[in-house]
Protein backbone atom coordinates (compact mmCIF):
# COMPACT_ATOMS: atom_id res chain seq x y z
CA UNK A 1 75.38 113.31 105.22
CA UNK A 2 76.72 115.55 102.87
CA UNK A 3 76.88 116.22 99.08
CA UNK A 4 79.33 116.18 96.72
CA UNK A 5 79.94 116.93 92.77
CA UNK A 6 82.18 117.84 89.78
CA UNK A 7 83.24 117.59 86.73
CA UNK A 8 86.57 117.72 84.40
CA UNK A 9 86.62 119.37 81.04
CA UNK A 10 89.75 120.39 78.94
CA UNK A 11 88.63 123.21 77.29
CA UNK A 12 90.88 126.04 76.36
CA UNK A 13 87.41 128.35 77.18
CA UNK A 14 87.60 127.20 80.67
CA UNK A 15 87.54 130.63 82.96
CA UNK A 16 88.29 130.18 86.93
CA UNK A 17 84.88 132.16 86.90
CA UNK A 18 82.90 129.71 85.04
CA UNK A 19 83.79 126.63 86.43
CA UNK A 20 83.24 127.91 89.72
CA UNK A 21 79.68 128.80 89.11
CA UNK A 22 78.73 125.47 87.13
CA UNK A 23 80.13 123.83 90.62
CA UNK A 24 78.25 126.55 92.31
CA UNK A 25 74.49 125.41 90.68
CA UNK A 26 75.74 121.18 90.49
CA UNK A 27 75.93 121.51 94.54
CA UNK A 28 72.98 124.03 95.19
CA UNK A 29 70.72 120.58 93.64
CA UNK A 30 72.25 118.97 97.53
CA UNK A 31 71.64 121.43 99.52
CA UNK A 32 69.42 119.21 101.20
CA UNK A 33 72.40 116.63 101.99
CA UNK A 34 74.27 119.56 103.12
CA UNK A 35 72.42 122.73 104.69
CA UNK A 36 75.35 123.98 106.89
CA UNK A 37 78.29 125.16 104.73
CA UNK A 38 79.02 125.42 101.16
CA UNK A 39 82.22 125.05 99.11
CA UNK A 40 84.03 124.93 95.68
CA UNK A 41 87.96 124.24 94.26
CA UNK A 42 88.48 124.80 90.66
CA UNK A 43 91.92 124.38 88.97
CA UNK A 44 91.27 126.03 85.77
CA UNK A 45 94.72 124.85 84.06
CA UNK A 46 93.04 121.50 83.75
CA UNK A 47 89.65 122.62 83.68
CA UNK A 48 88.62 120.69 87.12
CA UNK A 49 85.84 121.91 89.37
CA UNK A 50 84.95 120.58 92.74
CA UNK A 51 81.61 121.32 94.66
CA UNK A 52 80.82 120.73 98.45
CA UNK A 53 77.69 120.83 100.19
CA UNK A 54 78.32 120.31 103.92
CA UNK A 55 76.30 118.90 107.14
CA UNK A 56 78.68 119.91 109.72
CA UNK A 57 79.14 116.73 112.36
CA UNK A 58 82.90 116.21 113.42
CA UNK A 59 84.69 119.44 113.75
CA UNK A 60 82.20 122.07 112.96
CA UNK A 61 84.33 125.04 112.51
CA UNK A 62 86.24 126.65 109.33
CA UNK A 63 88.96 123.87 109.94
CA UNK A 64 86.44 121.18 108.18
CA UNK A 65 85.60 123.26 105.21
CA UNK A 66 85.40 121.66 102.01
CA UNK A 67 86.70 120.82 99.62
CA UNK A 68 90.25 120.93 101.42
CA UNK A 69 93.62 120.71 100.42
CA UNK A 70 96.45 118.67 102.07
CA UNK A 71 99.00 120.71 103.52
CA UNK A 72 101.84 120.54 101.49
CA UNK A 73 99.06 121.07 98.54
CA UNK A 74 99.16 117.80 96.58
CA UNK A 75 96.11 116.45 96.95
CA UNK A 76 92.29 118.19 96.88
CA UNK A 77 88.91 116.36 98.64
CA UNK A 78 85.37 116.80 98.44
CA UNK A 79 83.96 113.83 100.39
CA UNK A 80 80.51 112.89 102.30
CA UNK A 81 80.49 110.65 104.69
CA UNK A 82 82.81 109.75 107.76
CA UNK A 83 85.81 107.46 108.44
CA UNK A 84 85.14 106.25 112.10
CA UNK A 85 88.53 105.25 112.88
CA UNK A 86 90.54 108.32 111.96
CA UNK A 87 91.64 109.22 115.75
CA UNK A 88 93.41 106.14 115.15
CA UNK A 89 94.96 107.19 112.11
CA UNK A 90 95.86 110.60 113.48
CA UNK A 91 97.68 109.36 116.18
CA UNK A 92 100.24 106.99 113.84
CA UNK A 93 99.96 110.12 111.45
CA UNK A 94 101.23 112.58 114.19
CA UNK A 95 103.92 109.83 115.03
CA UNK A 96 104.92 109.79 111.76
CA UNK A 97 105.38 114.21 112.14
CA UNK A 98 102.16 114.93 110.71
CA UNK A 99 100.41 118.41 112.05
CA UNK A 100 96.84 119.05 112.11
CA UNK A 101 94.85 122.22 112.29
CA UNK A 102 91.74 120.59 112.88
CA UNK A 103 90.15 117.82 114.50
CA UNK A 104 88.18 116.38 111.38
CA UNK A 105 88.69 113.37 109.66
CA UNK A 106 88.92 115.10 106.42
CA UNK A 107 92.15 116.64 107.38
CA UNK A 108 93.59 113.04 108.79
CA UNK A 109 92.29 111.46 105.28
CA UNK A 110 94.21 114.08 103.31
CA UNK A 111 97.62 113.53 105.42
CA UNK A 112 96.97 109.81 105.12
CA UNK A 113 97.28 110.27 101.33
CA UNK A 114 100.30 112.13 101.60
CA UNK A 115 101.89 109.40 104.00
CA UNK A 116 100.88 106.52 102.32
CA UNK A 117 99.12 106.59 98.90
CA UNK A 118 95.57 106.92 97.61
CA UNK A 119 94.94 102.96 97.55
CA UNK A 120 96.86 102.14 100.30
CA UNK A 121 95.04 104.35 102.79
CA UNK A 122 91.53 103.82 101.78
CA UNK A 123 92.11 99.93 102.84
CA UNK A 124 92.60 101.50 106.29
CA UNK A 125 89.53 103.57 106.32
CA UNK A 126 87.17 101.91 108.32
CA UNK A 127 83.80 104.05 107.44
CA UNK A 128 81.25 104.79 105.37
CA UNK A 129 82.39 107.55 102.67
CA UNK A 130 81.99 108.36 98.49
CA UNK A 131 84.78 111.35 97.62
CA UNK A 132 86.49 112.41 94.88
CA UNK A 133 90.34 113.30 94.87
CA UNK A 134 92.15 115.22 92.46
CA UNK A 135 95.90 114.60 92.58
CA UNK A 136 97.62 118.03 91.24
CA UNK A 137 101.01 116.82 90.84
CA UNK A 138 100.59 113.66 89.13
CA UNK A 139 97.17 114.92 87.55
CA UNK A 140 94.88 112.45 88.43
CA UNK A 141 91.26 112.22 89.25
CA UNK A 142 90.18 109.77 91.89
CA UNK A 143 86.75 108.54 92.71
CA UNK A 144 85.99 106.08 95.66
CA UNK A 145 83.24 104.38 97.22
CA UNK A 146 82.72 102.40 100.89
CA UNK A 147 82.94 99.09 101.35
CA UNK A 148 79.51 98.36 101.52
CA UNK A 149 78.34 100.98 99.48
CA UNK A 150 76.49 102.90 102.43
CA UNK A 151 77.29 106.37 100.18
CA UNK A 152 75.93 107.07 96.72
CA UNK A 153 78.47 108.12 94.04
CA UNK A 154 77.59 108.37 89.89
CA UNK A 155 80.03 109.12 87.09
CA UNK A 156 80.04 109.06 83.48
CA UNK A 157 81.15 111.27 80.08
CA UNK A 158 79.43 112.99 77.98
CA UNK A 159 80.56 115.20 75.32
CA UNK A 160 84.25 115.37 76.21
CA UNK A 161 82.86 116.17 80.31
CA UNK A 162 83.59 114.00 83.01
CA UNK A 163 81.31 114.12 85.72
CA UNK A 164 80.67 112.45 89.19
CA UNK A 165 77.93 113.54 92.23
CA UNK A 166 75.91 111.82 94.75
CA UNK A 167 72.72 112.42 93.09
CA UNK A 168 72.03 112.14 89.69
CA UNK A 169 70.30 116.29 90.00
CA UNK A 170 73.60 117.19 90.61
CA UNK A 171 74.77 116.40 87.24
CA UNK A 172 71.65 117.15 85.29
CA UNK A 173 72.23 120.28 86.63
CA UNK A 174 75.75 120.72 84.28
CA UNK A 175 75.18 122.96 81.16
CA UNK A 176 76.53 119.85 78.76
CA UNK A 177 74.60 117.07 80.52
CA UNK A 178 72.20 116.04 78.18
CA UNK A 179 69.95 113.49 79.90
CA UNK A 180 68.99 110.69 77.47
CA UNK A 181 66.94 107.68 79.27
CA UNK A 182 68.90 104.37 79.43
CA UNK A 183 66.05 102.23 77.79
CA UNK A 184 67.63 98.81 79.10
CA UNK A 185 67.79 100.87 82.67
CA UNK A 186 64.48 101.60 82.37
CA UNK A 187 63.10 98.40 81.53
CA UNK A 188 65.08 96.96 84.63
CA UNK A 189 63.17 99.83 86.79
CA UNK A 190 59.61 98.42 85.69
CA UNK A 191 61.06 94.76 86.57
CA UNK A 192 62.40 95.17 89.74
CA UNK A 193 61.37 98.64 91.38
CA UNK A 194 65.22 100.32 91.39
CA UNK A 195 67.84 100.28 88.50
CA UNK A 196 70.60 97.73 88.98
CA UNK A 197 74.05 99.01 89.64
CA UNK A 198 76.19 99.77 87.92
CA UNK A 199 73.79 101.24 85.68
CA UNK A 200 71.68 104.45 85.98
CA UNK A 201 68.22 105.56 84.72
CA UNK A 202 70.56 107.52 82.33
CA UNK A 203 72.58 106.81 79.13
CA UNK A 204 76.55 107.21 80.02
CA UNK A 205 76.40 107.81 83.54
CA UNK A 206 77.01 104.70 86.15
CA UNK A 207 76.86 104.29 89.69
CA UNK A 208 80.55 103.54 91.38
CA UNK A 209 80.08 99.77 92.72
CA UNK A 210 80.42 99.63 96.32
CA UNK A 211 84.14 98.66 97.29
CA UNK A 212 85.74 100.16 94.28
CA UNK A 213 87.86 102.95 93.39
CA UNK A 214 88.30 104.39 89.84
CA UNK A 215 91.63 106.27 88.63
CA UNK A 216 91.43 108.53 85.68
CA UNK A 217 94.30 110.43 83.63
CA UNK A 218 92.03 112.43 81.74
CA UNK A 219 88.01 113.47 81.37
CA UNK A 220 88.46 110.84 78.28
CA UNK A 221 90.54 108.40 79.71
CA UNK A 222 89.54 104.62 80.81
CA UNK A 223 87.09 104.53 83.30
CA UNK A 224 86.73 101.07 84.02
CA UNK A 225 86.33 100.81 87.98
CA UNK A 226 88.78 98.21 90.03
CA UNK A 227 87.63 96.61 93.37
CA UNK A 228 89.76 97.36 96.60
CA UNK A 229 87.81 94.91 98.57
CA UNK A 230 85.72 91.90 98.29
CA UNK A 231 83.06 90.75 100.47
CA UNK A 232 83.43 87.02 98.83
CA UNK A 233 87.08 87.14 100.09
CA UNK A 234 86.05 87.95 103.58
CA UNK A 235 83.51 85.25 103.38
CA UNK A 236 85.75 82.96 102.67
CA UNK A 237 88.53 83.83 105.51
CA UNK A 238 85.94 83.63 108.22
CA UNK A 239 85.01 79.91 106.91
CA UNK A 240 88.81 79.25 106.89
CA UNK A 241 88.83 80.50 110.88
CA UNK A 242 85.54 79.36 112.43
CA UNK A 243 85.26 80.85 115.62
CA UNK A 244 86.06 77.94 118.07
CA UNK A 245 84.36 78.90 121.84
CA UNK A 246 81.35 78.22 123.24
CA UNK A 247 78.29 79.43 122.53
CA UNK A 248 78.44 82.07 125.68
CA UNK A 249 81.83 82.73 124.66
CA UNK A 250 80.67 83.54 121.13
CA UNK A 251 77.72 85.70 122.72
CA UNK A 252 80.12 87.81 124.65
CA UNK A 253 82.71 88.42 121.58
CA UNK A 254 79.00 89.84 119.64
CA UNK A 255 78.61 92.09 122.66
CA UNK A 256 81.88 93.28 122.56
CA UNK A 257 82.22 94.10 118.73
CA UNK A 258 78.64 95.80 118.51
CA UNK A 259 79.73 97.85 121.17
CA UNK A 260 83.28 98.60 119.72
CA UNK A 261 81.17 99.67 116.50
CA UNK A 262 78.25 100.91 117.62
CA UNK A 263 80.86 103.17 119.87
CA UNK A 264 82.94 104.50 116.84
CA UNK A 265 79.74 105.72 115.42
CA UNK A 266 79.46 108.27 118.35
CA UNK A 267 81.89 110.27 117.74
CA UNK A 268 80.52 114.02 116.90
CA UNK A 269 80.34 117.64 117.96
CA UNK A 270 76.86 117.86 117.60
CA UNK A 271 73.93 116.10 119.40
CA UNK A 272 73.37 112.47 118.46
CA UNK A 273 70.36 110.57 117.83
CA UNK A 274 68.30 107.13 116.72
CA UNK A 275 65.23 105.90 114.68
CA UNK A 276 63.44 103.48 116.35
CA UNK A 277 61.57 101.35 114.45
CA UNK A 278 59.98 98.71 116.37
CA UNK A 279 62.22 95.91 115.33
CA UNK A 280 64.93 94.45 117.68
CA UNK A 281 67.83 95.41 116.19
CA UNK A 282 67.21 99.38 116.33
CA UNK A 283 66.49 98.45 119.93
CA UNK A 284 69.93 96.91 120.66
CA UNK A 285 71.76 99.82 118.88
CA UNK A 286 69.68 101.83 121.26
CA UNK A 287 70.58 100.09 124.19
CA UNK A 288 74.55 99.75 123.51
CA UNK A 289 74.31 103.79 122.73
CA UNK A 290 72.62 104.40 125.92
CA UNK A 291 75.02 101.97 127.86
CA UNK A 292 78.29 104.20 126.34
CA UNK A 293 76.68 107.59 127.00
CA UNK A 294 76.20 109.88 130.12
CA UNK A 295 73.16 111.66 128.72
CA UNK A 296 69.70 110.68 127.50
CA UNK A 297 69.92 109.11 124.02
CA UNK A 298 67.71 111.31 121.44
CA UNK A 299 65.52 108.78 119.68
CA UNK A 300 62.65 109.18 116.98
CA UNK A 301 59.94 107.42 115.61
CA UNK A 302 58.04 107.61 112.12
């Protein structure tokens, strides 16, 4: 995993310098999601500032750095997680004359962007991710969250400061943060162990749902969240197809999707591994790594 943060201010006391060390300290709170490489972007026309903490997995070299840029410069990413079908994507992206330094799927995501819009691509991520986008020609700030909501993401204002991180440290960690208990938060806490979404423990400051993307013209403007995918709606397609085979047939077509997905997940330059936990479905993931893999599958216990 990796860890993300920012914030937007329009202040005219903004300095480059500034806004790269308030990054600086919001991303040293993550270091722990991200030990192997550190980055920030700040625009200080607008008064944005991107931080990046990094756990190097697909393309491990300075070509995966973050936060990155899109080539042509439009567009600016700091984003933790991984989209699992971007060789896909590269390939119609390089047949579309799309050139890549890199191999990670940062890079793809960026030219994806450029090819075929902000909302238009993430509906062809397949993946777990949260990342923030920052579009520099039409100046606007984009948050956006996985399906399934696999990746944490928070945002709120306070003060005339827009912020957004994976934890919530992050952002207490911003010299205008001014943490103030959410009392109804709270009470939900001592109810039911964890605070609701989209709520946090803290006043002003929400947690993006999962499956939604937010859009924002200024650190002020509307920040109302809209849904790019529904889980109701998929619901309600497979109902509307029933699978029609056999039950053997049906047993085979399982086999064959858990190992299409359990196979995308493999994909990294660095050695993979698997908690074990007794149960039989960390067993079966188990067994359709070690049926896809010429070497020894690195599992672990607790």
């Amino acid at each position: 995993m990796c860890g993300i943060a920012g914030f937007w201010k329009q202040s005219a006391d903004n300095s480059a310098e500034s806004l790269k060390q308030i990054a600086t300290d919001m991303s040293n709170t993550l270091i722990h999601r991200g030990p192997d490489d550190f980055g920030t972007w700040v625009d200080q026309e607008v008064g944005i500032a991107f931080g990046h903490r990094r756990l190097s997995i697909i393309d491990i070299s300075n070509a995966g750095h973050q936060p990155m840029v899109s080539a042509g410069g439009r567009y600016v990413i700091t984003y933790n997680g991984e989209v699992y079908n971007f060789q896909e994507l590269r390939q119609q992206l390089e047949e579309l004359e799309h050139h890549f330094k890199g191999h990670s799927d940062t890079e793809v995501m960026l030219a994806a962007f450029v090819q075929w819009g902000i909302e238009a691509s993430v509906k062809k991520f397949n993946g777990m991710f949260a990342f923030a986008v920052w579009d520099r020609r039409d100046r606007l700030l984009w948050l956006v969250r996985d399906r399934i909501g696999e990746k944490p993401l928070y945002y709120g204002v306070q003060d005339g400061t827009f912020f957004f991180a994976s934890e919530l440290k992050a952002i207490r960690a911003h010299p205008d943060f001014r943490p103030t208990i959410n009392r109804d938060a709270l009470a939900s806490f001592l109810r039911f162990s964890y605070v609701p979404a989209p709520y946090s423990i803290y006043e002003g400051i929400k947690k993006l749902l999962p499956g939604h993307m937010l859009c924002l013209k200024s650190p002020l403007g509307e920040s109302n969240s809209q849904p790019y995918w529904s889980l109701e709606q998929v619901i309600q397609a497979g109902r509307n197809t029933a699978f029609s085979g056999s039950e053997e047939e049906a047993v085979d077509q399982l086999e064959k999707r858990l190992k299409k997905t359990v196979r995308s997940r493999m994909v990294s330059d660095v050695p993979l591994g698997a908690f074990l936990s007794g149960g039989i479905d960390s067993s079966t993931i188990v067994a359709l790594m070690q049926s896809q893999s010429d070497r020894p599958v690195n599992t672990f216990t607790i």
